[in-house]
C-alpha atoms as a PDB file:
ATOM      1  CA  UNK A   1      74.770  76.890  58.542  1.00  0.00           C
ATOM      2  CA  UNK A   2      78.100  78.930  59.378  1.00  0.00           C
ATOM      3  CA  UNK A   3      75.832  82.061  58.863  1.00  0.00           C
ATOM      4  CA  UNK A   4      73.125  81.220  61.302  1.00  0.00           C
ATOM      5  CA  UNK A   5      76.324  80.302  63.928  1.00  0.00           C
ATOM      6  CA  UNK A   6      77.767  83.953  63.288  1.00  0.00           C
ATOM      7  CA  UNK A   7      74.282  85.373  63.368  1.00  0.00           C
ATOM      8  CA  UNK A   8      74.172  84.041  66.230  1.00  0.00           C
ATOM      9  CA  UNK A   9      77.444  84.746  67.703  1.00  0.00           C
ATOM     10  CA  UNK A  10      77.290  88.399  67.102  1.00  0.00           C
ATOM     11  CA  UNK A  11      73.837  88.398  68.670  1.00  0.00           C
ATOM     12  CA  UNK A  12      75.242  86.787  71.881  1.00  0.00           C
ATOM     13  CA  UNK A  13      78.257  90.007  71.871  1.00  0.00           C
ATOM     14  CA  UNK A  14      75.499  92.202  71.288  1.00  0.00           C
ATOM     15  CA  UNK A  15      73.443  91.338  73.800  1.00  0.00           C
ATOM     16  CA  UNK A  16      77.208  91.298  76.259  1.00  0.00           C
ATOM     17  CA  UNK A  17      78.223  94.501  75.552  1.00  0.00           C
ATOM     18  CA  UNK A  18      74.933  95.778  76.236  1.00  0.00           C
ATOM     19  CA  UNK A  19      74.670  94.237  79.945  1.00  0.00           C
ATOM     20  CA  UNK A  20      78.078  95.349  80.518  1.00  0.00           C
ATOM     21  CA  UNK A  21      77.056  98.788  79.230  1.00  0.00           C
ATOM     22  CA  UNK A  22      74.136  98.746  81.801  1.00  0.00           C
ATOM     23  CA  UNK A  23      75.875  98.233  85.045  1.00  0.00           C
ATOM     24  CA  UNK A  24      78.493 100.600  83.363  1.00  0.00           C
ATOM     25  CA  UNK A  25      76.782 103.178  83.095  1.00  0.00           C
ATOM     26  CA  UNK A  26      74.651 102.368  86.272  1.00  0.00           C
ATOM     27  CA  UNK A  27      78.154 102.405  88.245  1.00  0.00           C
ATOM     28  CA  UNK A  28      78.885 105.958  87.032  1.00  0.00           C
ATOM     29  CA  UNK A  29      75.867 107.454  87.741  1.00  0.00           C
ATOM     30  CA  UNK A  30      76.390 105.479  91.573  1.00  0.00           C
ATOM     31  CA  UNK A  31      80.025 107.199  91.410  1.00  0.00           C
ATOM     32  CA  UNK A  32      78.394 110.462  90.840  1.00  0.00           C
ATOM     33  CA  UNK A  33      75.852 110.214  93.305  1.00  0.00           C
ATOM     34  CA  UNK A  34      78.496 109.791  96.259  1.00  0.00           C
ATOM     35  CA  UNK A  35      80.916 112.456  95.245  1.00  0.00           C
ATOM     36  CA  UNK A  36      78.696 115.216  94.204  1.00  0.00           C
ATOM     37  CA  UNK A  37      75.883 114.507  96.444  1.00  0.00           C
ATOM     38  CA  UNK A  38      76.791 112.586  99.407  1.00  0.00           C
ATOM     39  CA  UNK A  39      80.319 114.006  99.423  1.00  0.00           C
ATOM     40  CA  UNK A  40      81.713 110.906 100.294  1.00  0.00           C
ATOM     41  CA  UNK A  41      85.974 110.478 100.924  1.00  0.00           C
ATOM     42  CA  UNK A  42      87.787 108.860  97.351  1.00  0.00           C
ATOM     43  CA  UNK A  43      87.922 105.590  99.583  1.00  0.00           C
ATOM     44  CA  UNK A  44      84.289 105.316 100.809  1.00  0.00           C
ATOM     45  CA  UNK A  45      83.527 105.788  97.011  1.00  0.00           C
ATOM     46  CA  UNK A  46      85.616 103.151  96.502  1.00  0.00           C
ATOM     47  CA  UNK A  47      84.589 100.972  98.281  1.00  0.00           C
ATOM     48  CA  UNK A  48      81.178 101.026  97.487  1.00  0.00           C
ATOM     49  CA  UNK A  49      82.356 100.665  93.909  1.00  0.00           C
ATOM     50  CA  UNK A  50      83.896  97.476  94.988  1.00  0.00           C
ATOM     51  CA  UNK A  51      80.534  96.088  96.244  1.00  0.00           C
ATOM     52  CA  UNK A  52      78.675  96.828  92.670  1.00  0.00           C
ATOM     53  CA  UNK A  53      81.315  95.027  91.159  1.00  0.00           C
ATOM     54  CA  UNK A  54      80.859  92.151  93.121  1.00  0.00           C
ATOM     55  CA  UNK A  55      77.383  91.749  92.713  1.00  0.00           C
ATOM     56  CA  UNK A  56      77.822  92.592  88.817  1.00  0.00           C
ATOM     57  CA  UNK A  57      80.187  89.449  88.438  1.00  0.00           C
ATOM     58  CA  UNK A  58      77.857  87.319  90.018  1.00  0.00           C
ATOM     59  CA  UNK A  59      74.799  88.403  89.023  1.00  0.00           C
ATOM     60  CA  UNK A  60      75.541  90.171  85.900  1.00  0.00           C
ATOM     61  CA  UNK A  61      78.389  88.307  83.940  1.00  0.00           C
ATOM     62  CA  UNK A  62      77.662  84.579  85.660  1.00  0.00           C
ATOM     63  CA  UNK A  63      73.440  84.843  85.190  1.00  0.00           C
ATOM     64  CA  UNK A  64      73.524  87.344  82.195  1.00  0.00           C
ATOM     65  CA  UNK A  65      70.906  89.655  84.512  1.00  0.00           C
ATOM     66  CA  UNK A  66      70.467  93.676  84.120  1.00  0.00           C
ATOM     67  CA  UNK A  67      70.933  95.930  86.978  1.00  0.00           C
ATOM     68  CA  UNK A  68      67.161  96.004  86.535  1.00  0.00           C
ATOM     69  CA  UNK A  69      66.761  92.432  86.137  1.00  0.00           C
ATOM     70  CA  UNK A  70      68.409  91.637  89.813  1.00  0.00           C
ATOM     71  CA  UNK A  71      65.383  89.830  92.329  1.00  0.00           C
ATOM     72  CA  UNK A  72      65.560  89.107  96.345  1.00  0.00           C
ATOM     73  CA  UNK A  73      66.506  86.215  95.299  1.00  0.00           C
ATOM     74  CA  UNK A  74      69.446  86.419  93.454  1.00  0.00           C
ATOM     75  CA  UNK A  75      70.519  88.900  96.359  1.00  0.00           C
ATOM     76  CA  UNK A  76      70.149  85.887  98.984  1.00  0.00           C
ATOM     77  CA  UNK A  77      71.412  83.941  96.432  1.00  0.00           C
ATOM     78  CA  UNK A  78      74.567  86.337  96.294  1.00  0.00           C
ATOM     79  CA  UNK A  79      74.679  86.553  99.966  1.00  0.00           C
ATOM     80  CA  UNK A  80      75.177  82.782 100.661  1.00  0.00           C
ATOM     81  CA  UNK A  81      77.629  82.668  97.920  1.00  0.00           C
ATOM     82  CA  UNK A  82      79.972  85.052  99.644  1.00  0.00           C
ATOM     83  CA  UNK A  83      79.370  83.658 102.920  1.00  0.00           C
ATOM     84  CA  UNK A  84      80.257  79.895 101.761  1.00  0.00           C
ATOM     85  CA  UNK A  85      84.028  81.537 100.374  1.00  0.00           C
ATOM     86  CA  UNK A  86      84.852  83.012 103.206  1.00  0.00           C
ATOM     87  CA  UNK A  87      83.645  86.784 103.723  1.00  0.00           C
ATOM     88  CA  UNK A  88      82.826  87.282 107.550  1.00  0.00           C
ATOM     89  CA  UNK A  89      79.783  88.428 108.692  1.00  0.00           C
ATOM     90  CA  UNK A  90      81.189  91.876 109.320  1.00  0.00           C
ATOM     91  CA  UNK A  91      82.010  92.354 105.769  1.00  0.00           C
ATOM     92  CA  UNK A  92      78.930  90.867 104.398  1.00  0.00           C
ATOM     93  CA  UNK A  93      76.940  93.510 106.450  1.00  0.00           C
ATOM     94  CA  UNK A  94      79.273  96.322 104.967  1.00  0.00           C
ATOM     95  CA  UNK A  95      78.881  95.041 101.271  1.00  0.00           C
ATOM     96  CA  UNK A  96      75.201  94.879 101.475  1.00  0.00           C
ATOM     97  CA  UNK A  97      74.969  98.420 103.105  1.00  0.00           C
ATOM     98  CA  UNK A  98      76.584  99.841  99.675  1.00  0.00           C
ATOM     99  CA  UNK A  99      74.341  97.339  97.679  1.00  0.00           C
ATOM    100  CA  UNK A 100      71.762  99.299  99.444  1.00  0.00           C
ATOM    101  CA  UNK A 101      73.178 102.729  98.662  1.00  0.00           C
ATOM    102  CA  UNK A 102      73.477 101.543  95.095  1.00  0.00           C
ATOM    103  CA  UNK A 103      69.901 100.591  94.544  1.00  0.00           C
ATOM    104  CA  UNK A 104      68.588 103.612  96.603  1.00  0.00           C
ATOM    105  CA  UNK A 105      70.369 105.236  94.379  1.00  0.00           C
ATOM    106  CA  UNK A 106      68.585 103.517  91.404  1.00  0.00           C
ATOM    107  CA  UNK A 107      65.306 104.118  93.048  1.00  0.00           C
ATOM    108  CA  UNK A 108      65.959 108.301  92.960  1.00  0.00           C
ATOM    109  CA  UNK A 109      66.475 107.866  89.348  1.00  0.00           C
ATOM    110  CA  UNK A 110      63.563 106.170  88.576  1.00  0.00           C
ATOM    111  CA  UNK A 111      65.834 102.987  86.896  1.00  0.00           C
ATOM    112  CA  UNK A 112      63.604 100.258  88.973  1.00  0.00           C
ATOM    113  CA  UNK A 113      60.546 100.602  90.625  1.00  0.00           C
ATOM    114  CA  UNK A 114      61.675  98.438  93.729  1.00  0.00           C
ATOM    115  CA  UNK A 115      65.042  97.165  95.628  1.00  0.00           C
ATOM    116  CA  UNK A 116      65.434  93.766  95.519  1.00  0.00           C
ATOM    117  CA  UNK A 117      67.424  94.552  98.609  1.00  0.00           C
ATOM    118  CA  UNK A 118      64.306  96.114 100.505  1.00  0.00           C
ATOM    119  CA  UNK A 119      63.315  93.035 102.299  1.00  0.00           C
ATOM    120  CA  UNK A 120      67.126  91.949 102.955  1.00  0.00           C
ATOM    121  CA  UNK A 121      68.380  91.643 106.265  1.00  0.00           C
ATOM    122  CA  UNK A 122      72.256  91.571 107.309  1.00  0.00           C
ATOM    123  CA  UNK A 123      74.274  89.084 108.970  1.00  0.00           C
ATOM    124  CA  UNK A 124      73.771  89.708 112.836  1.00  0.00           C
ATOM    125  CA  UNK A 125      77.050  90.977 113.766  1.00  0.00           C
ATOM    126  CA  UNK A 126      77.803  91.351 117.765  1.00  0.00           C
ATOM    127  CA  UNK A 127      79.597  94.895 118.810  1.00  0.00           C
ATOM    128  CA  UNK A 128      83.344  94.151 118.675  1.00  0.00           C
ATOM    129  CA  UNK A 129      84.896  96.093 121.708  1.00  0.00           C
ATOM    130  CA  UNK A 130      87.800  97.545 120.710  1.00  0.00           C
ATOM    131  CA  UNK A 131      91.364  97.690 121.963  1.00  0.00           C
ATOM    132  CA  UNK A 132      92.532 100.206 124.357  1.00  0.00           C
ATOM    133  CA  UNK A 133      95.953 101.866 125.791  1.00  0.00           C
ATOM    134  CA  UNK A 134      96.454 101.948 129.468  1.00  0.00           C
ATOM    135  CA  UNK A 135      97.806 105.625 130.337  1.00  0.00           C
ATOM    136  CA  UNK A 136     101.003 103.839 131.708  1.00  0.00           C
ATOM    137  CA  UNK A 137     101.395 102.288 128.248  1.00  0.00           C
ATOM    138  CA  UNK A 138     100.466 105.406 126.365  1.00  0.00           C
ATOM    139  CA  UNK A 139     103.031 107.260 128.526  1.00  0.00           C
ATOM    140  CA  UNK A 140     105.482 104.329 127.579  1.00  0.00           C
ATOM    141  CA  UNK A 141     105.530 104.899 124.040  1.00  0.00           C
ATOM    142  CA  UNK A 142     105.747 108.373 124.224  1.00  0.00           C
ATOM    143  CA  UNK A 143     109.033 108.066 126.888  1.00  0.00           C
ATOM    144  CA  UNK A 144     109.932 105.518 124.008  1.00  0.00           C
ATOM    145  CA  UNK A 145     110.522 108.367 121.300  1.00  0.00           C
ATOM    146  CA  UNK A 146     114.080 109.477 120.930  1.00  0.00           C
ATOM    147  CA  UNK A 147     113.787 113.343 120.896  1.00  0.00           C
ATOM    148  CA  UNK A 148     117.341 113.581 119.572  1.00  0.00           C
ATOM    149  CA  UNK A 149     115.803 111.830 116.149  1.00  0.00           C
ATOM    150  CA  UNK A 150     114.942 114.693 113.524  1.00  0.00           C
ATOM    151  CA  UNK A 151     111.687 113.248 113.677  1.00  0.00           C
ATOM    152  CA  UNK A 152     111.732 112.983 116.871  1.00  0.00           C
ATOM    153  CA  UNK A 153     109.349 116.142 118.310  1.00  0.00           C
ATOM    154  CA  UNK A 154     107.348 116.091 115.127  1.00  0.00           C
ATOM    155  CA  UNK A 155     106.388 112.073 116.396  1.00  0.00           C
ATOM    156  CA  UNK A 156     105.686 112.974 120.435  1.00  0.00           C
ATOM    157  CA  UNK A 157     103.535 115.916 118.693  1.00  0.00           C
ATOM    158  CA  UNK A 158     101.973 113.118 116.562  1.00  0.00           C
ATOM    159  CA  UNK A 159     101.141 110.846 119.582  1.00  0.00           C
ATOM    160  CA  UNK A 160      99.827 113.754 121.873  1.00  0.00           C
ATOM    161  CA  UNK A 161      97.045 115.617 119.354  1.00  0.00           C
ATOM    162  CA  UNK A 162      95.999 111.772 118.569  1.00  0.00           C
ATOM    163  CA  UNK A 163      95.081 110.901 122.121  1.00  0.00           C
ATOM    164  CA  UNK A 164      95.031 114.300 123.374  1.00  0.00           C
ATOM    165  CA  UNK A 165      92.110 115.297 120.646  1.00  0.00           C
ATOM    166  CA  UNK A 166      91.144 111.469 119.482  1.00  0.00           C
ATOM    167  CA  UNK A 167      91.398 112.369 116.209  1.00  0.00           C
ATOM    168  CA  UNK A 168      91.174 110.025 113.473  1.00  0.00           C
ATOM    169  CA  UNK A 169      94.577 109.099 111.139  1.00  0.00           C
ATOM    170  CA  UNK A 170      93.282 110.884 108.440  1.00  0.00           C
ATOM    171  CA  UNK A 171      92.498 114.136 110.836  1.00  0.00           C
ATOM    172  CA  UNK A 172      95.487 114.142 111.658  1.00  0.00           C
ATOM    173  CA  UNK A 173      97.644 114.269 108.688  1.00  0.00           C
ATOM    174  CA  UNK A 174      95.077 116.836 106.768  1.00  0.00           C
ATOM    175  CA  UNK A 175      95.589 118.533 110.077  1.00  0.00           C
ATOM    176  CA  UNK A 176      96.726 122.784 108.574  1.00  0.00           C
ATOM    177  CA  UNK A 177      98.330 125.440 110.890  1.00  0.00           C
ATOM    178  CA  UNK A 178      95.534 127.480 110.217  1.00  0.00           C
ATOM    179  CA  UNK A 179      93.225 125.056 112.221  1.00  0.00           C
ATOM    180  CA  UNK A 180      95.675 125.440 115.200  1.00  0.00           C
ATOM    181  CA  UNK A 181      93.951 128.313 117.267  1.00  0.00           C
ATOM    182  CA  UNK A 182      96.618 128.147 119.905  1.00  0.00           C
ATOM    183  CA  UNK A 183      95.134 130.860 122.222  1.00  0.00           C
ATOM    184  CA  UNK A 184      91.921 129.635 122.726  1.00  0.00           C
ATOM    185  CA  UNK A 185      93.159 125.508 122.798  1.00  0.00           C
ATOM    186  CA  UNK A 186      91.091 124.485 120.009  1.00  0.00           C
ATOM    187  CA  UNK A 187      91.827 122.786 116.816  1.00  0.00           C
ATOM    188  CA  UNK A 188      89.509 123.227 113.965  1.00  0.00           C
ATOM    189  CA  UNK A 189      89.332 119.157 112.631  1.00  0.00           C
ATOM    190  CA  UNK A 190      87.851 118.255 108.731  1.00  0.00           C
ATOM    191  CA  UNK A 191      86.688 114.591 109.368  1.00  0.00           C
ATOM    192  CA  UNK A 192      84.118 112.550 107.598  1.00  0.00           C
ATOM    193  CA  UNK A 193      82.377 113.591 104.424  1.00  0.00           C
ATOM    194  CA  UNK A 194      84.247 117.157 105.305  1.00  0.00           C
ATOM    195  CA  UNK A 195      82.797 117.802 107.626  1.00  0.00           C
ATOM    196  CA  UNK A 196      83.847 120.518 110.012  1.00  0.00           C
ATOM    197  CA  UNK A 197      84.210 120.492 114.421  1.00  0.00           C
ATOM    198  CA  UNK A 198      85.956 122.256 117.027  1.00  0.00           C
ATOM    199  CA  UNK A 199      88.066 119.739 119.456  1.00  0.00           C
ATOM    200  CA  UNK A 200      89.833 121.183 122.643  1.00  0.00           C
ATOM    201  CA  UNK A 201      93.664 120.514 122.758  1.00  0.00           C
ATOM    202  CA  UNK A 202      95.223 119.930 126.672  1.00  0.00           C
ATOM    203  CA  UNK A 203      98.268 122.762 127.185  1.00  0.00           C
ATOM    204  CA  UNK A 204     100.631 120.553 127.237  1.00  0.00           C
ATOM    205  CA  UNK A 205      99.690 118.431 124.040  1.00  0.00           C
ATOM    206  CA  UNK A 206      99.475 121.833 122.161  1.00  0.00           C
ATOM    207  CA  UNK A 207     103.037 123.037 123.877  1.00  0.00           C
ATOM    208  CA  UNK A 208     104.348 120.103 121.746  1.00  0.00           C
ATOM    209  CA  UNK A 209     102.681 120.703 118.791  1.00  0.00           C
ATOM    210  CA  UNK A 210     103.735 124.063 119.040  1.00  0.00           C
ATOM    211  CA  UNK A 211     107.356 123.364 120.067  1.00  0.00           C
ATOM    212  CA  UNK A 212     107.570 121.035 116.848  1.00  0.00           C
ATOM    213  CA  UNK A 213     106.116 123.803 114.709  1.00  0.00           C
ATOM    214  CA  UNK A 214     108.378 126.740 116.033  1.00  0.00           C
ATOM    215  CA  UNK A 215     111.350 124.545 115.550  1.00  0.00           C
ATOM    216  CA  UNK A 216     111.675 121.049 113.576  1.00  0.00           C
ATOM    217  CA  UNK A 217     108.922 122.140 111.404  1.00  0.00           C
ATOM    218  CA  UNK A 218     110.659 125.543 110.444  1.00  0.00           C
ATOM    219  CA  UNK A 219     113.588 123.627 109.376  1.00  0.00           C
ATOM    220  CA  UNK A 220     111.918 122.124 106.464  1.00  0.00           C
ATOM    221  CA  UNK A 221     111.772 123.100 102.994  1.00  0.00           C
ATOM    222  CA  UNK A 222     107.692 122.539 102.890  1.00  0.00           C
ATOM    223  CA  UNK A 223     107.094 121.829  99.151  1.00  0.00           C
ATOM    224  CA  UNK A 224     104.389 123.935  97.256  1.00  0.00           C
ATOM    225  CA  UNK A 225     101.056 122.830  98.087  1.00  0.00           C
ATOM    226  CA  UNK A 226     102.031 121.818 101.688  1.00  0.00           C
ATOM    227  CA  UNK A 227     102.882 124.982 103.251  1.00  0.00           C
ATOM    228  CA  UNK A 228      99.986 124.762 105.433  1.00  0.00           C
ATOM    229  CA  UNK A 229     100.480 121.713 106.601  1.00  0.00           C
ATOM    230  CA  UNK A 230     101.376 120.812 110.370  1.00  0.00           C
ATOM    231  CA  UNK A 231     102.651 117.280 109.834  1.00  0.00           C
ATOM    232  CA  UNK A 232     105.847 117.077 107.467  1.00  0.00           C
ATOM    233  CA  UNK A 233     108.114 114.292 106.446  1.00  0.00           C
ATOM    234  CA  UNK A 234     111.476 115.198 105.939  1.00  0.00           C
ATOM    235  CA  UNK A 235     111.096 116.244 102.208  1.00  0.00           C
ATOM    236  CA  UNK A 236     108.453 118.726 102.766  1.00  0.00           C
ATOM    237  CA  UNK A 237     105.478 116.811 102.114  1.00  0.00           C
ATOM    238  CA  UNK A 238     102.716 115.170 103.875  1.00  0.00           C
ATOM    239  CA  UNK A 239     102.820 112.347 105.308  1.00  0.00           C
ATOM    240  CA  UNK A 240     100.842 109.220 104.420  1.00  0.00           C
ATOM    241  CA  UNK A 241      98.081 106.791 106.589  1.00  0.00           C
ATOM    242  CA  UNK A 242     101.014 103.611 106.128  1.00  0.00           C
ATOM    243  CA  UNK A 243     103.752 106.023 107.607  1.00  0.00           C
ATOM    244  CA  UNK A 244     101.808 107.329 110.514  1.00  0.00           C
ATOM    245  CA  UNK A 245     100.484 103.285 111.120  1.00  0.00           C
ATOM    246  CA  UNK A 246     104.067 102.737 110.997  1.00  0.00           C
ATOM    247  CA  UNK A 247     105.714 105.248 113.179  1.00  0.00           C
ATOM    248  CA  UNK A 248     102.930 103.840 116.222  1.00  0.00           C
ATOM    249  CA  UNK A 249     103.631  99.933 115.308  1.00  0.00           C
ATOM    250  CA  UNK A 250     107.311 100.912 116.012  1.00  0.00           C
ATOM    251  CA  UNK A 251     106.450 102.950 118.931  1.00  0.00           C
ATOM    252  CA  UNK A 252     104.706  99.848 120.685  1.00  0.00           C
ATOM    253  CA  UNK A 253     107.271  97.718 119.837  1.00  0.00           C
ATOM    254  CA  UNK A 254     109.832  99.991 121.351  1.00  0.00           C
ATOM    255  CA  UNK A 255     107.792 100.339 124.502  1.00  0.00           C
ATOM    256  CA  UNK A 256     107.223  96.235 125.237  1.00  0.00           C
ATOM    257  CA  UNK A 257     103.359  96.789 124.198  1.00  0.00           C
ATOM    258  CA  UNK A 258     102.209  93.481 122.419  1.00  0.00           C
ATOM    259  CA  UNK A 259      98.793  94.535 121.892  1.00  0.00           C
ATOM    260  CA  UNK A 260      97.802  94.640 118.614  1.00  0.00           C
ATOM    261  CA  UNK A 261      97.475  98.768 117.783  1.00  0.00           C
ATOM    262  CA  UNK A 262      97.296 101.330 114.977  1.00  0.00           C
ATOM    263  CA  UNK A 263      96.732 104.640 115.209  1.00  0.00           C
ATOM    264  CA  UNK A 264      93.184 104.297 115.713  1.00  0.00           C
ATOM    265  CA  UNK A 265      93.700 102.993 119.042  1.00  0.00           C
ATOM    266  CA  UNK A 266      94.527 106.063 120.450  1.00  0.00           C
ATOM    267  CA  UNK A 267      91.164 107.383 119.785  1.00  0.00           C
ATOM    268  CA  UNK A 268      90.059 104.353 121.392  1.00  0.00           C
ATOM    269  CA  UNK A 269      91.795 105.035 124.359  1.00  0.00           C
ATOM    270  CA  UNK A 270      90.534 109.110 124.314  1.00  0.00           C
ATOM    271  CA  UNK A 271      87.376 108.122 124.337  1.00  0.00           C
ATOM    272  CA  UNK A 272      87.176 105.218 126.815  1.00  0.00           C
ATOM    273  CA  UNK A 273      89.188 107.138 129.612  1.00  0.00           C
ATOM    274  CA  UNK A 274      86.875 110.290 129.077  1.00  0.00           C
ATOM    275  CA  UNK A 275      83.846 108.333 129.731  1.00  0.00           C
ATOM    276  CA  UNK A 276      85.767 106.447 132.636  1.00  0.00           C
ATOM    277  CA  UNK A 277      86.361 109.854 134.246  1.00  0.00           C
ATOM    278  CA  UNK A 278      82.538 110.754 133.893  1.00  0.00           C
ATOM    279  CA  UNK A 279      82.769 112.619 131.161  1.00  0.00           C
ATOM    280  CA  UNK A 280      79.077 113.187 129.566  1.00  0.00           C
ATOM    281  CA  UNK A 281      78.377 111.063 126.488  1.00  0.00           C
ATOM    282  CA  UNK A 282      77.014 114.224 124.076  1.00  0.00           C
ATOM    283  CA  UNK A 283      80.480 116.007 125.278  1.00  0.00           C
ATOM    284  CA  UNK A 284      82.247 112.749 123.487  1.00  0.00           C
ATOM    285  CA  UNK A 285      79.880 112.435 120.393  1.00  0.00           C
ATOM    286  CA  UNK A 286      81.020 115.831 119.798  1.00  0.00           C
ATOM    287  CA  UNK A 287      84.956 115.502 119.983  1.00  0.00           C
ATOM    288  CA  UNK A 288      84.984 112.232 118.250  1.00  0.00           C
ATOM    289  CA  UNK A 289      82.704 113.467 115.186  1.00  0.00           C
ATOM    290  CA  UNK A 290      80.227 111.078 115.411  1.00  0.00           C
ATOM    291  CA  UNK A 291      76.926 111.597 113.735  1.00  0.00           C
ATOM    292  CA  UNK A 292      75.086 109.287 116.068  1.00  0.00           C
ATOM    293  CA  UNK A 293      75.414 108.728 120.153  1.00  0.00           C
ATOM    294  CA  UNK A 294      74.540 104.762 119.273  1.00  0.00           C
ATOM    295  CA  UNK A 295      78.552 105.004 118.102  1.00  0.00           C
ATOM    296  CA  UNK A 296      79.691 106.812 121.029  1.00  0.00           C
ATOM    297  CA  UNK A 297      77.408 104.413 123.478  1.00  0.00           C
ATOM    298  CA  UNK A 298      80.093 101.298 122.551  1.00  0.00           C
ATOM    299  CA  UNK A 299      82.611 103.150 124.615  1.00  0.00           C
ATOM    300  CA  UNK A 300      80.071 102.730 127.655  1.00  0.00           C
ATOM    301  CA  UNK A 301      80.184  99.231 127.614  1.00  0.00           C
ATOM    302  CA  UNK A 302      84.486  98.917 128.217  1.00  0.00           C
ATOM    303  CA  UNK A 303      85.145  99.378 131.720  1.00  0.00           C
ATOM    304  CA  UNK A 304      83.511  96.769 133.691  1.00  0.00           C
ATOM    305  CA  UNK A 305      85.307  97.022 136.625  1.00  0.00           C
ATOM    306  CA  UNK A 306      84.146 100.942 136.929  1.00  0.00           C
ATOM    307  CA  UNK A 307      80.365  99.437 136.473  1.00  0.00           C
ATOM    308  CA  UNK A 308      81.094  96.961 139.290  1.00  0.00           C
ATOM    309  CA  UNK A 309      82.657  99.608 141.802  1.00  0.00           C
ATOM    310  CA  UNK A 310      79.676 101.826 141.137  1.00  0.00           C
ATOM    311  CA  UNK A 311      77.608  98.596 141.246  1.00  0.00           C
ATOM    312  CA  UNK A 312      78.547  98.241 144.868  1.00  0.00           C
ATOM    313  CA  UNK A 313      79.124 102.134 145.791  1.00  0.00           C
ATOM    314  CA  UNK A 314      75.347 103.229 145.580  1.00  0.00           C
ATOM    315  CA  UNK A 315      73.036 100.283 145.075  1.00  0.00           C
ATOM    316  CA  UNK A 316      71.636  99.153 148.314  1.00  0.00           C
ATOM    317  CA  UNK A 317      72.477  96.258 149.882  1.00  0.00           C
ATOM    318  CA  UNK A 318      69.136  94.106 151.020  1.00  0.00           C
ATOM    319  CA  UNK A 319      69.268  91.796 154.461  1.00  0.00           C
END
């Protein structure tokens, strides 16, 4: 009797180690895929990572399935269990778009025949508008930076290329001196997925950057590896997403601005006042870096009281 039990037991292991072994080695592949193929940032990768694991503890380890043994309905199952804990509709919608990178990615390999997610529709999701800076306020926070700091010019230089160029955060501090073209007013950016776009720079946002880098910049020791770089901290290295975030949350705070903001905001802000001012929508696709004009249209819909006064400029009035 206490063989058959250990038989047994071993079997059940066996059979374990196995299904972990298959969504482990499905999940490297996956990893592969986006690096090497879809060039995809260390975070994106991530992240999508994240969403495999997810479904692999609740499919996998709770109902003993195979990454080819997952159905639609397990997936619906899946998708009402993370809706009853908590996960918002936005975040649903995100971790079944890498679900469906994952088993796309299956399907190129020939590992299953069909997606279980194929049928699967998201959450509907409504557009969230985001926040934006008034000039006055934007002109606030820079007035509230004390040039006398160290930091001081490298932070208004900050502040200017991200509104002046609505870059993103991570644009910004991968930004090299050897994208600054300073006699033509162009920066040469490395956003998403690398890649590559030319953004115009105002003269006086690039009379900052370049007072900062003829003088605050030259007085640090950039360590090797960062000599390149246009944004220092003190010690000669770059700086980081959390300090940047920081540096604006102070900024705000400094300036009486209780809106909730991150750096991000100021490409917000770029973008809404350009189209305010007329600017045409392929013009702002282009600065901002953004592979489809449906992302630039949500900038369209922010300024209301623009759509009214044009509302009652040129539409005819009937008696």
């Amino acid at each position: 009797m206490k063989n058959v039990i250990y038989k047994n037991t071993l079997s059940i292991f066996a059979i374990y180690n196995i299904l972990i072994l298959d969504w482990l080695i499905a999940s490297r592949g996956f990893e592969s895929y986006l690096m090497l193929e879809r060039s995809l940032s260390k975070n994106s990768i991530s992240a999508y990572l994240a969403d495999v694991d997810k479904l692999y503890s609740y499919i996998g380890k709770e109902e003993g399935k195979s990454v080819t043994q997952v159905t639609e309905d397990d997936i619906e199952s899946f998708i009402l269990f993370i809706s009853e804990i908590g996960i918002t509709a936005r975040s649903q919608a995100r971790i079944l778009s890498g679900l469906k990178a994952f088993y796309k990615y299956l399907l190129l390999e020939e590992v299953v025949e069909v997606s279980p997610l194929e049928l699967i529709e998201g959450p509907k999701i409504g557009k969230k508008l985001p926040i934006v800076l008034e000039q006055e306020e934007i002109d606030a926070m820079i007035a509230a930076i004390d040039l006398s700091h160290p930091q001081g010019h490298r932070n208004k230089a900050m502040i200017e290329v991200l509104y002046a160029c609505g870059l993103r955060v991570s644009e910004l501090i991968g930004l090299r001196l050897s994208n600054l073209y300073e006699d033509l007013g162009y920066l040469q950016v490395i956003g998403k997925n690398n890649k590559e776009r030319v953004v115009p720079i105002a003269d006086y946002s690039l009379k900052q950057v370049k007072y900062y880098t003829d003088h605050d910049r030259k007085a640090i020791d950039a360590k090797p590896g960062y000599e390149d770089y246009v944004f220092l901290n003190r010690r000669g290295r770059g700086l980081t997403r959390v300090m940047v975030f920081t540096i604006v949350k102070q900024l705000a705070k400094d300036a009486g601005i209780t809106k909730n903001i991150s750096p991000h905001t100021f490409r917000h802000s770029f973008a809404t006042h350009l189209v305010e001012g007329g600017a045409d929508l392929r013009a702002v696709q282009q600065m901002l870096g953004h592979e489809s004009i449906l992302t630039t249209e949500l900038y369209t819909h922010l300024d209301t009281d623009y759509l009214r006064y044009t509302l009652d400029k040129f539409l005819p009035i009937l008696n």
